[in-house]
N, C-alpha and C. Protein backbone atom coordinates (compact mmCIF):
# COMPACT_ATOMS: atom_id res chain seq x y z
N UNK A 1 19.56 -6.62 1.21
CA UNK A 1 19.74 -5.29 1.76
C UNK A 1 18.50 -4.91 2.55
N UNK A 2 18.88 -4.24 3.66
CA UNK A 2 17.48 -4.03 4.32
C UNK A 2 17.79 -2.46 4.82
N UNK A 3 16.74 -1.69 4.27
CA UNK A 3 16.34 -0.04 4.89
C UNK A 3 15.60 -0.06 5.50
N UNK A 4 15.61 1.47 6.18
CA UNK A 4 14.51 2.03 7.13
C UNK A 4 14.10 2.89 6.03
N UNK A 5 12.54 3.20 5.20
CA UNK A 5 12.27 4.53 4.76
C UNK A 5 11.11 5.18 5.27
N UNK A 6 11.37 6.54 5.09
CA UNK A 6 10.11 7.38 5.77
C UNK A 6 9.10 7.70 4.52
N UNK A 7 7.93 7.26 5.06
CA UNK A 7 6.55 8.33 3.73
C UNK A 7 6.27 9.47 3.88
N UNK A 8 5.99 10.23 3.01
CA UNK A 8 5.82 9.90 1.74
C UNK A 8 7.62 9.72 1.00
N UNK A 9 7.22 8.74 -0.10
CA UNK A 9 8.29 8.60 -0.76
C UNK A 9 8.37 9.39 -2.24
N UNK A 10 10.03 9.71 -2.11
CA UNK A 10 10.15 10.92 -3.70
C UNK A 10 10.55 9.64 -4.57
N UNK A 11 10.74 10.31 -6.21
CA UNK A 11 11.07 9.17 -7.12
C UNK A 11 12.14 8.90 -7.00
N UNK A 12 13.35 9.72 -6.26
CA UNK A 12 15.02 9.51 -5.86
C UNK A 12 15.25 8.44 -5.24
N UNK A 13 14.37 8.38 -3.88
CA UNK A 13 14.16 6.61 -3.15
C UNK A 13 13.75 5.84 -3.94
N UNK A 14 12.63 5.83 -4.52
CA UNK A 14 12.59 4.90 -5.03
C UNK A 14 13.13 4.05 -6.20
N UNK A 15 13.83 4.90 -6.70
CA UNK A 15 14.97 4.40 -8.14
C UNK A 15 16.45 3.54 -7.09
N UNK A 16 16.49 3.99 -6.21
CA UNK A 16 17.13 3.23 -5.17
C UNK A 16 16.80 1.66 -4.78
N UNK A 17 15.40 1.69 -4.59
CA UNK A 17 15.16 -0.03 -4.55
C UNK A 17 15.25 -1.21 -5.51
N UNK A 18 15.60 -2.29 -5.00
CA UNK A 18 15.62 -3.04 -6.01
C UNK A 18 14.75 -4.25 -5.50
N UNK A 19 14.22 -5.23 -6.49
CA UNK A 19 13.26 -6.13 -6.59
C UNK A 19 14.22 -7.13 -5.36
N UNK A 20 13.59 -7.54 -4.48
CA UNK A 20 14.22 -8.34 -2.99
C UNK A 20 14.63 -7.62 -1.86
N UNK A 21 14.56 -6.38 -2.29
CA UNK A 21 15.26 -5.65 -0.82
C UNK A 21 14.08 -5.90 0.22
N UNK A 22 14.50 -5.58 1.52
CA UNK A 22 13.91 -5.91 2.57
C UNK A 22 13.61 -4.70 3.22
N UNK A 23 12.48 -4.00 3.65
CA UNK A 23 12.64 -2.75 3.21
C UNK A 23 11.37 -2.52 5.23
N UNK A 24 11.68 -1.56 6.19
CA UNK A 24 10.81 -1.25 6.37
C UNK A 24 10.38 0.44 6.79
N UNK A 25 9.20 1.01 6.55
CA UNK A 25 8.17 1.70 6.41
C UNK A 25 7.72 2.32 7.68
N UNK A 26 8.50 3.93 7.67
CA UNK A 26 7.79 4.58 9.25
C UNK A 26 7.12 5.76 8.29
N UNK A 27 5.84 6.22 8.68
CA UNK A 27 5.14 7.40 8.27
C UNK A 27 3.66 7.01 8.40
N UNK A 28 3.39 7.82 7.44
CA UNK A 28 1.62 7.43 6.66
C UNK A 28 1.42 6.84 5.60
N UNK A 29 0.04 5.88 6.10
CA UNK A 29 0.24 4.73 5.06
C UNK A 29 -1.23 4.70 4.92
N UNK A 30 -1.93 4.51 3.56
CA UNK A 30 -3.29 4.74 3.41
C UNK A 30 -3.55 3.12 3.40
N UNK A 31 -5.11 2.66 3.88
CA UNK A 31 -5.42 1.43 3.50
C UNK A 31 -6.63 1.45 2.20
N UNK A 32 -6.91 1.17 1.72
CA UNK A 32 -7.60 0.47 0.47
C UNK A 32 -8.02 -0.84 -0.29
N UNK A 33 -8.86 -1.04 -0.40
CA UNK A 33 -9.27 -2.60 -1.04
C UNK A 33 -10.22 -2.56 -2.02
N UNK A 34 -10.51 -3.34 -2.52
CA UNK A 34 -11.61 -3.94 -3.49
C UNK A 34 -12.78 -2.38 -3.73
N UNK A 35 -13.49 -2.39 -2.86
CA UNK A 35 -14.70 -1.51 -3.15
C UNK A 35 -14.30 0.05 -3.40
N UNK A 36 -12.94 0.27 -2.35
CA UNK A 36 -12.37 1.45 -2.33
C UNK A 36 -12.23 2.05 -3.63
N UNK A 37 -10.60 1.08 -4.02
CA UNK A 37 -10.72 1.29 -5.82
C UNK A 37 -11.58 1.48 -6.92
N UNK A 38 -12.48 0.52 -6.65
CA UNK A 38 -13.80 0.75 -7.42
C UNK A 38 -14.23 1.94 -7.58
N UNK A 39 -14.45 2.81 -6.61
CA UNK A 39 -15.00 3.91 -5.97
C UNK A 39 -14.09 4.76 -6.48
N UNK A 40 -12.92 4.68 -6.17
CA UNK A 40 -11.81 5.94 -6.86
C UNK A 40 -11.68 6.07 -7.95
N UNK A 41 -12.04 4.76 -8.50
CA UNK A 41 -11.65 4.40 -10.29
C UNK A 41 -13.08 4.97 -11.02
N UNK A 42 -13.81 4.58 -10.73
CA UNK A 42 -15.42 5.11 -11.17
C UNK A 42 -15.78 6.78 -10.77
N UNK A 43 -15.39 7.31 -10.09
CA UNK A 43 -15.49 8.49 -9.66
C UNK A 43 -14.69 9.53 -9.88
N UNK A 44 -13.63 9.01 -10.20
CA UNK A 44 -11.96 9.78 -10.80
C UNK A 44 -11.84 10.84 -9.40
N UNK A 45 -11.65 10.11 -8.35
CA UNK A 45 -11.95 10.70 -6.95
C UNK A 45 -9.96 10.21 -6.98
N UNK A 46 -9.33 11.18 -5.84
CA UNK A 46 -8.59 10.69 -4.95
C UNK A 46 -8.35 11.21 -3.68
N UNK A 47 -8.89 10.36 -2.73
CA UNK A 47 -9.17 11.04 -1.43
C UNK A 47 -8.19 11.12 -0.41
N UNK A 48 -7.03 10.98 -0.71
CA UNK A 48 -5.69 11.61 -0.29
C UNK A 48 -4.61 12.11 -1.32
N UNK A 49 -4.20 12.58 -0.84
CA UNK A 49 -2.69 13.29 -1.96
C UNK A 49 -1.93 12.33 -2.20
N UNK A 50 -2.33 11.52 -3.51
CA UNK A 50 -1.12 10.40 -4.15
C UNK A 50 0.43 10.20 -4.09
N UNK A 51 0.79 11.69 -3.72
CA UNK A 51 2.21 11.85 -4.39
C UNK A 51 2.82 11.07 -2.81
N UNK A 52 3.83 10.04 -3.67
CA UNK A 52 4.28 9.78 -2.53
C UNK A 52 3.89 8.77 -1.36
N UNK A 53 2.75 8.77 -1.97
CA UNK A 53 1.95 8.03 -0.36
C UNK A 53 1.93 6.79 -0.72
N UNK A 54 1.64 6.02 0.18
CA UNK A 54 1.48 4.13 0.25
C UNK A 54 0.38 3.75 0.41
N UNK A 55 -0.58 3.10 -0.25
CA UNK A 55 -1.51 2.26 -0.15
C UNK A 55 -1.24 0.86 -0.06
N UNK A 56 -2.13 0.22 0.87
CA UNK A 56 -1.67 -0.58 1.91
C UNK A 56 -3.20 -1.80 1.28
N UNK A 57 -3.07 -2.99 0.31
CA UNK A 57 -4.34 -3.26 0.35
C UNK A 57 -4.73 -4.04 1.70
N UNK A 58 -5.40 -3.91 2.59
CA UNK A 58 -5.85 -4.26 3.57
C UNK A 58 -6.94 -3.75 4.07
N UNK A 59 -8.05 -4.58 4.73
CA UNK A 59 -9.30 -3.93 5.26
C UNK A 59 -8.96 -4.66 6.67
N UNK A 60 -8.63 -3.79 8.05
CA UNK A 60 -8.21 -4.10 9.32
C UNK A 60 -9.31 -4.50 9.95
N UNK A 61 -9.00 -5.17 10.82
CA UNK A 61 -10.16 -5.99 11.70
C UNK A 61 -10.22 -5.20 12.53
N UNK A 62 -11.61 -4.49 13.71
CA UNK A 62 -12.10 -3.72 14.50
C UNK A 62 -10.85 -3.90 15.70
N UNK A 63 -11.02 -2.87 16.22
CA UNK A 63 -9.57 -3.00 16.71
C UNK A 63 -9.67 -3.46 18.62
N UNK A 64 -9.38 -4.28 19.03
CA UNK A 64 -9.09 -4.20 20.50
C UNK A 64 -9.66 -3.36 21.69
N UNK A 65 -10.24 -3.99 22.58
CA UNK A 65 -10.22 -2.64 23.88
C UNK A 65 -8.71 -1.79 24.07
N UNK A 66 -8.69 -0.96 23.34
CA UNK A 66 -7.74 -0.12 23.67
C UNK A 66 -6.56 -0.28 23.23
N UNK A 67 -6.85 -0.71 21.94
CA UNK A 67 -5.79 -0.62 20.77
C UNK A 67 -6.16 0.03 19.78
N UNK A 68 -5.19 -0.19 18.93
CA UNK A 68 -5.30 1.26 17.86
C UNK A 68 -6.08 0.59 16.87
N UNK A 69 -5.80 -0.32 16.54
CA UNK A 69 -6.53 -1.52 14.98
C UNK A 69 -6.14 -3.06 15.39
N UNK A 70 -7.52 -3.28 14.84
CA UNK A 70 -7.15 -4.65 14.57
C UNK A 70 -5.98 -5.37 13.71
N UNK A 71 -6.26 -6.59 13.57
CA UNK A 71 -5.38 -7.24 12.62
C UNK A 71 -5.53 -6.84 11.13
N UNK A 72 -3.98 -6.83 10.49
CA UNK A 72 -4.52 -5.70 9.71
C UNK A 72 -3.53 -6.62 8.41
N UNK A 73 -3.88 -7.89 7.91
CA UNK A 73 -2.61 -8.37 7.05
C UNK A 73 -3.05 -8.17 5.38
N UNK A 74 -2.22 -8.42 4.95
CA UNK A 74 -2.36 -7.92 2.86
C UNK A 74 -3.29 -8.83 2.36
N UNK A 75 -4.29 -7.68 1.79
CA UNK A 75 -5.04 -8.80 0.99
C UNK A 75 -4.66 -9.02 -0.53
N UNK A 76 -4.61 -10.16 -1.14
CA UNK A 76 -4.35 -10.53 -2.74
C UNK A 76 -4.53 -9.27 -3.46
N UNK A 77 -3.19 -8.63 -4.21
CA UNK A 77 -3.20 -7.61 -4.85
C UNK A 77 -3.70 -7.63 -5.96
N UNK A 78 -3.69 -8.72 -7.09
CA UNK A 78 -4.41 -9.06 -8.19
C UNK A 78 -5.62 -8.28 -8.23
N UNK A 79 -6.97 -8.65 -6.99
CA UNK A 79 -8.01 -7.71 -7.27
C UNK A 79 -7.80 -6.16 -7.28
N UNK A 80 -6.75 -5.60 -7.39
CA UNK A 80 -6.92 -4.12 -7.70
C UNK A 80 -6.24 -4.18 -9.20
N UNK A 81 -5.55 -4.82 -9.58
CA UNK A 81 -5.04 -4.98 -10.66
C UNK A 81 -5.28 -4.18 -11.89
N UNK A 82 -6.91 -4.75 -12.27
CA UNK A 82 -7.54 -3.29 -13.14
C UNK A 82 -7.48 -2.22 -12.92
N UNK A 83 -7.63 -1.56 -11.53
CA UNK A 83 -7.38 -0.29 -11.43
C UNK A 83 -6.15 0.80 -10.87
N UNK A 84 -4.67 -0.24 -10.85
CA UNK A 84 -3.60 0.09 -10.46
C UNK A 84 -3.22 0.75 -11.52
N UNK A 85 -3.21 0.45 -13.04
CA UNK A 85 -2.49 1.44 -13.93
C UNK A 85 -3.35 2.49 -13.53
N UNK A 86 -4.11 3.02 -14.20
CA UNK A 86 -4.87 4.48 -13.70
C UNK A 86 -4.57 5.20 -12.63
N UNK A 87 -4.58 4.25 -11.29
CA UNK A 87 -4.44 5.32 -10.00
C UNK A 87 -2.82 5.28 -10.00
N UNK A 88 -1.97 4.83 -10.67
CA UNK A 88 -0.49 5.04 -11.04
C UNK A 88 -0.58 5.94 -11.80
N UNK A 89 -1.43 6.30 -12.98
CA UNK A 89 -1.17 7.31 -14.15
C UNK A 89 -1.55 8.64 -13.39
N UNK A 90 -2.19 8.47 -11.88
CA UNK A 90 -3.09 9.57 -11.39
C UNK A 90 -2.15 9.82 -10.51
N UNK A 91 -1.00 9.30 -10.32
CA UNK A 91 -0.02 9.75 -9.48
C UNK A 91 0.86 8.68 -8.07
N UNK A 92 -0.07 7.94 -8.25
CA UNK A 92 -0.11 6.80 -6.94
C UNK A 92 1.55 5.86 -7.39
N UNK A 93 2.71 5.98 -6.33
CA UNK A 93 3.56 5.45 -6.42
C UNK A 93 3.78 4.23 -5.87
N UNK A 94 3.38 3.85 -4.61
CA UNK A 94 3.23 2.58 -3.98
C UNK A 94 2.33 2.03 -3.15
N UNK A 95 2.49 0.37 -3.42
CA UNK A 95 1.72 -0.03 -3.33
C UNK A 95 2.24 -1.44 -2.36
N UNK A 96 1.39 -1.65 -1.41
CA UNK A 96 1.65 -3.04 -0.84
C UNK A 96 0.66 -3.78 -0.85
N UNK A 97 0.79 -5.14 -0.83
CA UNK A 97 0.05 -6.17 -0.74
C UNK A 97 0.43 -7.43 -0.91
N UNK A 98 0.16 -8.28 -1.33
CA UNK A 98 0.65 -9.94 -1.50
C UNK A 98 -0.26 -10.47 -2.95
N UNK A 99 0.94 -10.94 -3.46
CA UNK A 99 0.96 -11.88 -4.30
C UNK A 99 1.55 -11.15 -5.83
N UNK A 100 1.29 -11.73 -6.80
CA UNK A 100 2.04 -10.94 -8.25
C UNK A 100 0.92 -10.13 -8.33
N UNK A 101 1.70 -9.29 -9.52
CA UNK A 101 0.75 -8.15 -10.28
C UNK A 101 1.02 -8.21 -11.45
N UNK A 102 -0.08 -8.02 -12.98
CA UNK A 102 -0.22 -8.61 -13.99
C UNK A 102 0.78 -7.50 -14.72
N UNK A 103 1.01 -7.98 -16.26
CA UNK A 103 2.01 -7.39 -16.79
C UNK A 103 1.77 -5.61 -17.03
N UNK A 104 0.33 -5.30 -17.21
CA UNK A 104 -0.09 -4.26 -17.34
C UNK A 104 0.42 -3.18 -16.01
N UNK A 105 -0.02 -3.85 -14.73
CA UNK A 105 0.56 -3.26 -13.19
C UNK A 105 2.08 -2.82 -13.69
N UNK A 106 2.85 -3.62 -13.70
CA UNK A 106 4.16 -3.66 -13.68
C UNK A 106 4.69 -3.07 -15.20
N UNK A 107 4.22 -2.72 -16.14
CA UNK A 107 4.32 -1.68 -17.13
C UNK A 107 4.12 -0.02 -16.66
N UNK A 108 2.97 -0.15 -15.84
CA UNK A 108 2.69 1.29 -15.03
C UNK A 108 3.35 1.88 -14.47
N UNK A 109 4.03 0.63 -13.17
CA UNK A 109 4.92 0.87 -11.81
C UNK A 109 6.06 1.54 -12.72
N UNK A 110 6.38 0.54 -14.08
CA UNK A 110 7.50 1.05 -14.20
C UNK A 110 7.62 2.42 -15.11
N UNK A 111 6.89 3.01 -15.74
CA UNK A 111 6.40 3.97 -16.41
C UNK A 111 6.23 5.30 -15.15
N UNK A 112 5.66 4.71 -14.19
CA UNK A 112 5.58 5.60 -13.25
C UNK A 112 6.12 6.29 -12.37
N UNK A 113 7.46 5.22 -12.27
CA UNK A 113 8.73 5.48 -11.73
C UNK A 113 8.04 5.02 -9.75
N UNK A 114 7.07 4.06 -9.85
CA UNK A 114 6.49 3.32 -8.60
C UNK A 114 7.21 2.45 -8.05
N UNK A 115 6.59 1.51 -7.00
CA UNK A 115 7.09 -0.05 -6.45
C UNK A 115 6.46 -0.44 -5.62
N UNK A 116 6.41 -1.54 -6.18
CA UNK A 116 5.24 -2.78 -5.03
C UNK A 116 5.86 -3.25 -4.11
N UNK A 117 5.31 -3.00 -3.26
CA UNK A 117 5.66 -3.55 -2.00
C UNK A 117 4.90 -5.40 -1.40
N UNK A 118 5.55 -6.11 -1.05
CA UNK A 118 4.93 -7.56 -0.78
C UNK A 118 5.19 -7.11 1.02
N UNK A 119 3.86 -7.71 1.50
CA UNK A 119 3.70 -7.59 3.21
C UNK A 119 3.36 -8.89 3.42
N UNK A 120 3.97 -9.00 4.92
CA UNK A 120 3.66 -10.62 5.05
C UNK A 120 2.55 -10.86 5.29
N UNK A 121 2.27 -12.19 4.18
CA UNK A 121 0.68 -12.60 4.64
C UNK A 121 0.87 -13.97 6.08
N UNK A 122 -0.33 -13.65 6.56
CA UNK A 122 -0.54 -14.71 7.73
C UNK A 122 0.14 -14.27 9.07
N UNK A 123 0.15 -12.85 8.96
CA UNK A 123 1.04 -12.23 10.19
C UNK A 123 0.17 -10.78 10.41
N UNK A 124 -1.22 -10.93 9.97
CA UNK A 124 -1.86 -9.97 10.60
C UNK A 124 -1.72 -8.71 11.94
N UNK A 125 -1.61 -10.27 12.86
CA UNK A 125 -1.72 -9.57 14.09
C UNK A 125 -0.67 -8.84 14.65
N UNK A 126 0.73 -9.30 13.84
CA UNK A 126 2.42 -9.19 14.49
C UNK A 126 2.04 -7.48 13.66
N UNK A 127 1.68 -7.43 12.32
CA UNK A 127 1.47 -5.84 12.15
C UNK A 127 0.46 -4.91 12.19
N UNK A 128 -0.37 -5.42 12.85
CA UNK A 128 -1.11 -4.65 13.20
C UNK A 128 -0.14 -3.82 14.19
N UNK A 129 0.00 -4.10 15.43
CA UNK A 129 1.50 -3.89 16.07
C UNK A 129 2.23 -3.00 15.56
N UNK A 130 2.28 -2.68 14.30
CA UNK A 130 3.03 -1.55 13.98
C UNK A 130 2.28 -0.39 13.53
N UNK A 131 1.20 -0.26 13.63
CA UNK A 131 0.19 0.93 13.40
C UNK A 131 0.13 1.79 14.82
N UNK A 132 0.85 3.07 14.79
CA UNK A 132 0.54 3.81 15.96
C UNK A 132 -0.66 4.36 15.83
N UNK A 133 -1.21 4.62 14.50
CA UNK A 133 -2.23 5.30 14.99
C UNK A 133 -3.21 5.18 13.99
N UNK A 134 -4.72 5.21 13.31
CA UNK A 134 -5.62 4.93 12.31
C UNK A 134 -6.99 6.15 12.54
N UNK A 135 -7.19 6.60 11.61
CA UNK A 135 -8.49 7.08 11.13
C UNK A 135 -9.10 6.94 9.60
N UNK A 136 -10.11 6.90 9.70
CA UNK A 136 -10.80 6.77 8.11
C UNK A 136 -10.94 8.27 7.93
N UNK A 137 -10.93 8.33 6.71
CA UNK A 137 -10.42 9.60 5.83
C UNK A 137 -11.35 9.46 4.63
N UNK A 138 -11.79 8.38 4.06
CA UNK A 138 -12.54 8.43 3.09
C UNK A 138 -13.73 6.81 2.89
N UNK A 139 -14.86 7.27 2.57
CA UNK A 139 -15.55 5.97 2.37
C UNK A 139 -15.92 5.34 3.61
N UNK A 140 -16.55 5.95 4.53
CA UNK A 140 -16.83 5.37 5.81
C UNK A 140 -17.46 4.40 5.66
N UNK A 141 -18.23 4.69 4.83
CA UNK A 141 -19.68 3.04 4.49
C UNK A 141 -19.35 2.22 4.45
N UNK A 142 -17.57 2.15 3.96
CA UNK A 142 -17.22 1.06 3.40
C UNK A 142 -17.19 0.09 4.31
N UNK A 143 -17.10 0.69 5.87
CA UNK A 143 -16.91 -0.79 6.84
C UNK A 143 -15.29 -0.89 6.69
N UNK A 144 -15.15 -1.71 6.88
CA UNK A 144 -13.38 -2.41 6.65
C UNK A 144 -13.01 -2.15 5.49
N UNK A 145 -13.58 -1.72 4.58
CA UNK A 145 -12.92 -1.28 3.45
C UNK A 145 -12.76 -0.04 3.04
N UNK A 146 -12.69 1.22 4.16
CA UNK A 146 -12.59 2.57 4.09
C UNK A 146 -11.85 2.63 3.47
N UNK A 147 -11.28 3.84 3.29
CA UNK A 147 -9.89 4.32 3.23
C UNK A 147 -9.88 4.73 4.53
N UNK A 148 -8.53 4.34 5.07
CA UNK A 148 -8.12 4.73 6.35
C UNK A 148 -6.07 5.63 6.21
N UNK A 149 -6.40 6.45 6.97
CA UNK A 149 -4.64 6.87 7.17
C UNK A 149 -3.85 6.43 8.50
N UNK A 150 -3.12 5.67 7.99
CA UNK A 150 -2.36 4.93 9.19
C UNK A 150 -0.64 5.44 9.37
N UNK A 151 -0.78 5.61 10.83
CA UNK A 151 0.37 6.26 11.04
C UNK A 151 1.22 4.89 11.50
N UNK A 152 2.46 4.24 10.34
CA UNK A 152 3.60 2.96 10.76
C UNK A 152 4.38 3.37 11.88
N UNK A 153 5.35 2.24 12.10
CA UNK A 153 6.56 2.39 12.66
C UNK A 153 6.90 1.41 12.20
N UNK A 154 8.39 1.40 11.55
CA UNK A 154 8.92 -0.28 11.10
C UNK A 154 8.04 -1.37 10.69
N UNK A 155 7.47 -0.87 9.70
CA UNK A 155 6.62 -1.45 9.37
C UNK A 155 7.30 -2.22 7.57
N UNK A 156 7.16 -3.93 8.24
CA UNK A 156 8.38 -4.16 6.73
C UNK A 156 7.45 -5.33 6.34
N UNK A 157 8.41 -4.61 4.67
CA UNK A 157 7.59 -5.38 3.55
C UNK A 157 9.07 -5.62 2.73
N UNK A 158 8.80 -6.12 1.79
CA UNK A 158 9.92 -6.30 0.40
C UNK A 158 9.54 -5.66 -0.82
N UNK A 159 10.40 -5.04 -1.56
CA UNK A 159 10.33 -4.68 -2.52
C UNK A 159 10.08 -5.81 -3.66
N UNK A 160 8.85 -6.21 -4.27
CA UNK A 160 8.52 -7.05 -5.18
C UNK A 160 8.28 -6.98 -6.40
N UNK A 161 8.21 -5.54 -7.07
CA UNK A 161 8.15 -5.23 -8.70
C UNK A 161 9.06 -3.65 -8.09
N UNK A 162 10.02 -3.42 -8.86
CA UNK A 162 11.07 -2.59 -8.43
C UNK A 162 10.51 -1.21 -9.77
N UNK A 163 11.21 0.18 -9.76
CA UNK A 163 10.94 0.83 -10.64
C UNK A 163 11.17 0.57 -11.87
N UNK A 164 12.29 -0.22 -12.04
CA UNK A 164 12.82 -0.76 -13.57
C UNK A 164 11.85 -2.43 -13.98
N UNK A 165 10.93 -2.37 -13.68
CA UNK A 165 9.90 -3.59 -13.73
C UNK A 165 10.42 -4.47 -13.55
N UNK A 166 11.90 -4.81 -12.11
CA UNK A 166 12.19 -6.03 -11.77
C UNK A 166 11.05 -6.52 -11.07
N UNK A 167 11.46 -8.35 -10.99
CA UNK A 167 10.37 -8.49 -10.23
C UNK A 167 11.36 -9.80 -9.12
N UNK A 168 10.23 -9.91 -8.34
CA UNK A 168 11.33 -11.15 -7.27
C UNK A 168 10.42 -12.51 -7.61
């Protein structure tokens, strides 16, 4: 099955997905990685409004003469792993990135009434392409690992741990 959905997402959509759907993503989409989390998790900070919103793990490459962002593809979700239950208990519904998430993640997602999203890895550049638009919003220091708010268009991923803790 393949949708179009808009962000932020309510818990009504998302009890709708199921683990394989083919799913893609027009709105605002936050990016986050490694140091970010750290930072949110240690600080009990959240520097956008959770509800609803998508975090995207990716740190984008500097972007083009006269493009919006660089290449911008999923980095290994595992390293947020530790701090996905929490920023789920703190409200955070989805999440994209590549690869599995440990049983604890997927106890949360599903507790949380969340869903992971899988983005293609090794296709950086084809989505970068779908970012109309990027600013950092939080953690400038971070370099490539801000938090940034990115405005999608058709921007597709798969549904890979579903609200009922399916998984693909």
């Amino acid at each position: 099955m393949k949708r179009q959905i808009d962000t932020p997402i309510d818990d009504d959509v998302i009890r709708t997905l199921h683990a394989g759907d083919m799913v893609t993503l027009t709105g605002f989409i936050y990016t986050a990685r490694d140091a970010a989390h750290k930072r949110m998790y240690e600080n009990n900070e959240n520097p956008f409004d959770f509800a609803g919103a998508a975090v995207y793990y990716a740190g984008p490459s500097p972007a083009p003469q006269g493009g919006v962002i660089g290449s911008i593809g999923p980095t290994t979700s595992g390293r947020m792993d530790k701090y996905s239950p929490e920023m789920i208990r703190r409200g955070l519904k989805i999440m994209i990135g590549k690869g599995e998430r440990n049983d604890s993640v997927v106890a949360a997602i599903k507790e949380g009434c969340g869903v992971y999203f899988a983005a293609i890895g090794g296709a950086a550049a084809l989505l970068s392409k779908r970012v109309v638009s990027a600013e950092v919003v939080a953690y400038d220091d971070l370099g490539t690992e801000a938090v940034r708010k990115l405005y999608v268009r058709d921007f597709p991923v798969i549904v890979s741990v579903d609200s009922f803790g399916n998984t693909i």
